[in-house]
C-alpha atoms as a PDB file:
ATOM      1  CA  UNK A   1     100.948 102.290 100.043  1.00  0.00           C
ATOM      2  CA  UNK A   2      97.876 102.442 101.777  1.00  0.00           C
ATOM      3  CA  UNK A   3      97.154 101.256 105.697  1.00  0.00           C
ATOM      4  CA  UNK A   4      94.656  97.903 105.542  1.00  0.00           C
ATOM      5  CA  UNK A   5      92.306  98.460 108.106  1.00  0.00           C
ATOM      6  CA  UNK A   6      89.888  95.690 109.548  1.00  0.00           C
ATOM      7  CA  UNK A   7      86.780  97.134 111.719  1.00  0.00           C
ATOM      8  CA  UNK A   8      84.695  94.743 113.233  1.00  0.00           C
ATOM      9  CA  UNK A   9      81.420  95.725 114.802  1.00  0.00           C
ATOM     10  CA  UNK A  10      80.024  91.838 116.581  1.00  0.00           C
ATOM     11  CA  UNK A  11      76.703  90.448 115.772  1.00  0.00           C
ATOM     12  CA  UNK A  12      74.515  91.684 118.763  1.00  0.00           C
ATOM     13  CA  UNK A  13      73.509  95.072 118.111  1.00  0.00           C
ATOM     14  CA  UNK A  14      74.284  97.949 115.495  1.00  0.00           C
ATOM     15  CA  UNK A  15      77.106 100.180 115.719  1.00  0.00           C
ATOM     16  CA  UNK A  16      76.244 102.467 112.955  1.00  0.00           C
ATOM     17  CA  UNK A  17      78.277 105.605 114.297  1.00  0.00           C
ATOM     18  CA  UNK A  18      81.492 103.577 113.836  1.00  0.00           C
ATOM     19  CA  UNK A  19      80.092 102.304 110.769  1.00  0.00           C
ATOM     20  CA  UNK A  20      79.441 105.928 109.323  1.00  0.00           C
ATOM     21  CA  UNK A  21      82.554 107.191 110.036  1.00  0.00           C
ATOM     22  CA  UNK A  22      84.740 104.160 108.494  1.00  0.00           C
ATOM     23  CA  UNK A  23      82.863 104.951 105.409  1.00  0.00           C
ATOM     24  CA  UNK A  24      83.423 108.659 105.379  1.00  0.00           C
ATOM     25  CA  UNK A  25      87.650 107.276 106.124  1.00  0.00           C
ATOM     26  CA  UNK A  26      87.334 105.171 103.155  1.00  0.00           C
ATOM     27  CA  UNK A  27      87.076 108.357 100.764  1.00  0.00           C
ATOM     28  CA  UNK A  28      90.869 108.589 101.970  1.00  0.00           C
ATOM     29  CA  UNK A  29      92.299 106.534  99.364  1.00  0.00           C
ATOM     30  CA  UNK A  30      95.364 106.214 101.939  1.00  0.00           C
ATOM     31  CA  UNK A  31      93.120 103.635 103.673  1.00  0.00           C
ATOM     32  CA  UNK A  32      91.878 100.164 102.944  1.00  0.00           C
ATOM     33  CA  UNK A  33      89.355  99.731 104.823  1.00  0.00           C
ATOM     34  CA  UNK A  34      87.521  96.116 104.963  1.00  0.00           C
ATOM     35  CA  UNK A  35      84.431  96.103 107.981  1.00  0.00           C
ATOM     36  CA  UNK A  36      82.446  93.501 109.816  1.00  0.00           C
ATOM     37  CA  UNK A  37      79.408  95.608 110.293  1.00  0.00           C
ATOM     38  CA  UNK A  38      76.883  93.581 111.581  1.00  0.00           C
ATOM     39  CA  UNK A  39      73.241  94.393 111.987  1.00  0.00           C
ATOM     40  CA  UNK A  40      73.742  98.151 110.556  1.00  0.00           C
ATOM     41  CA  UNK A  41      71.378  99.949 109.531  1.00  0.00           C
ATOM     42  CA  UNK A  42      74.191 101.946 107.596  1.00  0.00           C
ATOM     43  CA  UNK A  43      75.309 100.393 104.019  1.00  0.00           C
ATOM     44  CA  UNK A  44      78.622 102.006 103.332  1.00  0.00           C
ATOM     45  CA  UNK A  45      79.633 103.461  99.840  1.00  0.00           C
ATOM     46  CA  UNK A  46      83.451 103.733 100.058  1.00  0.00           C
ATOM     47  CA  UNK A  47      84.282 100.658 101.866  1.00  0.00           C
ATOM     48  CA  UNK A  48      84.272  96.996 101.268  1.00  0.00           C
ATOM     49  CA  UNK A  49      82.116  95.131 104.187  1.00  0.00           C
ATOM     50  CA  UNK A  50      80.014  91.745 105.237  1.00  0.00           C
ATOM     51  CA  UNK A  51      77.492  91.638 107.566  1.00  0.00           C
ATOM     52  CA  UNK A  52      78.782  88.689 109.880  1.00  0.00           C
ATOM     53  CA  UNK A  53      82.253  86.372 108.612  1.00  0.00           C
ATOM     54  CA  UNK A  54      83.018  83.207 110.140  1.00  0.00           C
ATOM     55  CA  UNK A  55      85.333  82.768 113.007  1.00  0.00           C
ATOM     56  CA  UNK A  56      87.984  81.335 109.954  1.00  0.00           C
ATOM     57  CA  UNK A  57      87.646  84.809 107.886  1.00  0.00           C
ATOM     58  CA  UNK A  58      87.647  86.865 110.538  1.00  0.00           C
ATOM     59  CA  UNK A  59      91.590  85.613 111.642  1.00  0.00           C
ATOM     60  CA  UNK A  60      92.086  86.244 107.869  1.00  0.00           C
ATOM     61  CA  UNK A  61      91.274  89.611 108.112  1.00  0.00           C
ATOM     62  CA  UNK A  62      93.196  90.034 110.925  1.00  0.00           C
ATOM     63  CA  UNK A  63      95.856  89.173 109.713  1.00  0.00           C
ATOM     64  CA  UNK A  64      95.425  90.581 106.403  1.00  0.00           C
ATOM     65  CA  UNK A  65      95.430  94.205 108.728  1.00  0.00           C
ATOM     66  CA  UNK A  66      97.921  97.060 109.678  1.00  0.00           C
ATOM     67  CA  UNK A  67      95.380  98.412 112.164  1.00  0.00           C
ATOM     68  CA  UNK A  68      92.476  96.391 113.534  1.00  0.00           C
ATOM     69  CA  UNK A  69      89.125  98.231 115.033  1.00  0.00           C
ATOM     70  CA  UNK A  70      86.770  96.643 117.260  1.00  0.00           C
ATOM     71  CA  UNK A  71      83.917  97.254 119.804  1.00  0.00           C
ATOM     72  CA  UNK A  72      85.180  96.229 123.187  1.00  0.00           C
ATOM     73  CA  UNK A  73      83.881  92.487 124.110  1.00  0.00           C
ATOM     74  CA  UNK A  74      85.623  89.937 125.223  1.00  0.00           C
ATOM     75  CA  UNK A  75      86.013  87.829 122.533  1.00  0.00           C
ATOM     76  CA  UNK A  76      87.332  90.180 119.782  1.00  0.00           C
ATOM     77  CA  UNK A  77      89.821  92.083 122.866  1.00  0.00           C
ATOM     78  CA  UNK A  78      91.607  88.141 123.015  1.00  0.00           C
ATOM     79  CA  UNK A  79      91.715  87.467 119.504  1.00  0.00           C
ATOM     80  CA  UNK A  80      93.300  90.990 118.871  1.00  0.00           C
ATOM     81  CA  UNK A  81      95.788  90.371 122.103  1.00  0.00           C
ATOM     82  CA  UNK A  82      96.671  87.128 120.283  1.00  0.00           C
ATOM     83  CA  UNK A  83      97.579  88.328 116.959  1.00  0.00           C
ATOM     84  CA  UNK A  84      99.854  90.879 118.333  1.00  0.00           C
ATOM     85  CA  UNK A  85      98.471  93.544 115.657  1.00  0.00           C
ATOM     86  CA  UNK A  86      97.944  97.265 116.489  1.00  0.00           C
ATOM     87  CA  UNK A  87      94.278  98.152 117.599  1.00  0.00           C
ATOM     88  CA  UNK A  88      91.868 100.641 119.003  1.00  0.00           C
ATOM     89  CA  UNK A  89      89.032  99.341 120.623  1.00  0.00           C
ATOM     90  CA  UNK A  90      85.263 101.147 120.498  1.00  0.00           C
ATOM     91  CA  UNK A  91      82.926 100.597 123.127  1.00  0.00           C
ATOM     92  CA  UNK A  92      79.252 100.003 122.514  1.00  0.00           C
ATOM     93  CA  UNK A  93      77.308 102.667 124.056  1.00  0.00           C
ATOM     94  CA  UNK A  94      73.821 102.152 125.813  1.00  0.00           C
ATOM     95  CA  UNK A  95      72.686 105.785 125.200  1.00  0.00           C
ATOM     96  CA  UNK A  96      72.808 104.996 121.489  1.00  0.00           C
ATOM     97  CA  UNK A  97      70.989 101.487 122.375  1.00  0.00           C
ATOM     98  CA  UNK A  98      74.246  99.585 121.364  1.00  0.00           C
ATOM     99  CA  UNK A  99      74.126  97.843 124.616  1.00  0.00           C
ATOM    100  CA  UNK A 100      72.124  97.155 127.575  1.00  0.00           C
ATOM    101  CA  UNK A 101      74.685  99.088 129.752  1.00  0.00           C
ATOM    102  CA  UNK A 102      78.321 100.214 129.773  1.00  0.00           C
ATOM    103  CA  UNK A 103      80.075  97.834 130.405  1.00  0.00           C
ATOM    104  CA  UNK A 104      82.888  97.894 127.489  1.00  0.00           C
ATOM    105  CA  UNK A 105      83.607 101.068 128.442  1.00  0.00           C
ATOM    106  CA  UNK A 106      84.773 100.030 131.740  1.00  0.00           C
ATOM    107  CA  UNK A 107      86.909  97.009 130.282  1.00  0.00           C
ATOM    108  CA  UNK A 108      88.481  99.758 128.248  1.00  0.00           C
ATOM    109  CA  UNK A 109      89.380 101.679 130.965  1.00  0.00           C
ATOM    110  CA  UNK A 110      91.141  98.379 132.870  1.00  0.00           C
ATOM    111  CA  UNK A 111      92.836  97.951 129.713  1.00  0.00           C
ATOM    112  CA  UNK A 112      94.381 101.216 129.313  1.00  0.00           C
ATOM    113  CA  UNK A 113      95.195 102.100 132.826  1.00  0.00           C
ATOM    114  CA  UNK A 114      96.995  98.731 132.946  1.00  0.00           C
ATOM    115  CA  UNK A 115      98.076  97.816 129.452  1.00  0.00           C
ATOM    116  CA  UNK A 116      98.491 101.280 127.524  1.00  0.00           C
ATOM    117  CA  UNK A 117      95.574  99.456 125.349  1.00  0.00           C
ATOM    118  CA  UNK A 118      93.790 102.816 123.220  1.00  0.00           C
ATOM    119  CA  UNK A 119      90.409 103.162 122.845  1.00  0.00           C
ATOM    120  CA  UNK A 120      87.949 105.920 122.406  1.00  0.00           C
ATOM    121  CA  UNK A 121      83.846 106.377 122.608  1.00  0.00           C
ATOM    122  CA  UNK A 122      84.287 108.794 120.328  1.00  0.00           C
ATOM    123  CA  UNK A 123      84.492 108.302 116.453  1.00  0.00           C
ATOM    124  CA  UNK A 124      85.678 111.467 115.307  1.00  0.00           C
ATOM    125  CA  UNK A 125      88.470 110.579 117.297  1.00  0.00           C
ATOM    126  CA  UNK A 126      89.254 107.209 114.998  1.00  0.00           C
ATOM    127  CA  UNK A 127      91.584 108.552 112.268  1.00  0.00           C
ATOM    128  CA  UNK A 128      93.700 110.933 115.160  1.00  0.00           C
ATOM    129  CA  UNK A 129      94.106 107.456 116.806  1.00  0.00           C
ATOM    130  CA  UNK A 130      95.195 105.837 113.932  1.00  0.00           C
ATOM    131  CA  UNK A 131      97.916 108.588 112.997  1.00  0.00           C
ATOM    132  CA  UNK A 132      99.303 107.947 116.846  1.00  0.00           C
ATOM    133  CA  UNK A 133      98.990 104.258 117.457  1.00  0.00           C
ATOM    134  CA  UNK A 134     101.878 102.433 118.460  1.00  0.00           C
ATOM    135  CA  UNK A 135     102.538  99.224 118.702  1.00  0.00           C
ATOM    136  CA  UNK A 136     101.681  97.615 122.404  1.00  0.00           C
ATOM    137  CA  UNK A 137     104.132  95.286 123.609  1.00  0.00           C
ATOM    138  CA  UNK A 138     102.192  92.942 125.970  1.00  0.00           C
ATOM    139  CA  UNK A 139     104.493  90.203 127.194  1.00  0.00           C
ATOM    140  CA  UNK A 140     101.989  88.194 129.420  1.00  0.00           C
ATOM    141  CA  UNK A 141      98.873  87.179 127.162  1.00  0.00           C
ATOM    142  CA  UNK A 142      97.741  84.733 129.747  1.00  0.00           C
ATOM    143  CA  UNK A 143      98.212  87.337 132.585  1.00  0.00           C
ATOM    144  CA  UNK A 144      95.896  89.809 129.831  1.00  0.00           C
ATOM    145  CA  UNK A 145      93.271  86.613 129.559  1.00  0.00           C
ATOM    146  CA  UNK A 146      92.488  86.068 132.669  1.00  0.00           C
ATOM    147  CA  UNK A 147      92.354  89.724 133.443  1.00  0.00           C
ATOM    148  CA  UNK A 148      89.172  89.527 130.268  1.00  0.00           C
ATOM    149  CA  UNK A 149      87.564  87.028 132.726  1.00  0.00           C
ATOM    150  CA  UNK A 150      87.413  88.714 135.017  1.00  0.00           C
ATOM    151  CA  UNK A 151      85.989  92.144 134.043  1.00  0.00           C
ATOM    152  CA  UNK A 152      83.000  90.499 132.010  1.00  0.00           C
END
């Protein structure tokens, strides 16, 4: 049985790095692999992907999901807290002219220190994440909200 994986990338900017190495995980036939990629630049070969979904297919998906990737805003870090799946979260990076500055990275480092949430800049480090993830308990998803508001 293979692990259902749902990437999603946002609208703003490209995140063709992420994008790239999904693809090159989707040879794997141990993965299922379904992105949101966005504005890429990137078309992948071994995965299935849209460029944007609606707010409606996007819950599907996670659902649908074992594992759930996703750059770090605010938006996608609440609807991922809310569904109670397992995910790794991938900051946009301005040196790569993902963003206008680093800011995900620092909500990912709130998030781990205080919620054990995993996340990495770093996308050869995606599939060694995967293989360790465990499930994060978070018993206080209003506490977890307002601590989003706060940090963007």
């Amino acid at each position: 049985m293979s692990i259902k994986i749902f990437a999603t990338v946002g609208s703003t900017y490209s995140l063709d790095r992420l994008v790239k190495e999904l693809d090159k995980m989707g040879e794997n036939k141990k993965y299922e692999i379904f992105a949101q990629i966005g504005k890429s630049e990137y078309s992948p070969k071994n995965i299935k992907f849209e460029e944007l979904l609606t707010y409606e297919q996007m819950q599907e998906k996670i659902k649908w999901a074992d594992i759930i990737i996703a750059h770090a805003g605010a938006g996608s870090i609440i609807d991922l807290i809310a569904s109670s799946k397992k995910f790794i979260l991938f900051p946009r990076l301005k040196k790569y002219g993902e963003a206008v500055d680093d800011h995900q990275i620092e909500i990912c480092k709130a998030f781990e220190k205080k919620y054990g949430i995993r996340w990495t800049q770093d996308e050869k480090e995606i599939n060694t994440l995967i293989k360790s993830l465990k499930q994060i308990k978070i018993n206080k998803k209003s506490e977890l909200v307002n601590e989003i508001s706060k940090l963007i």
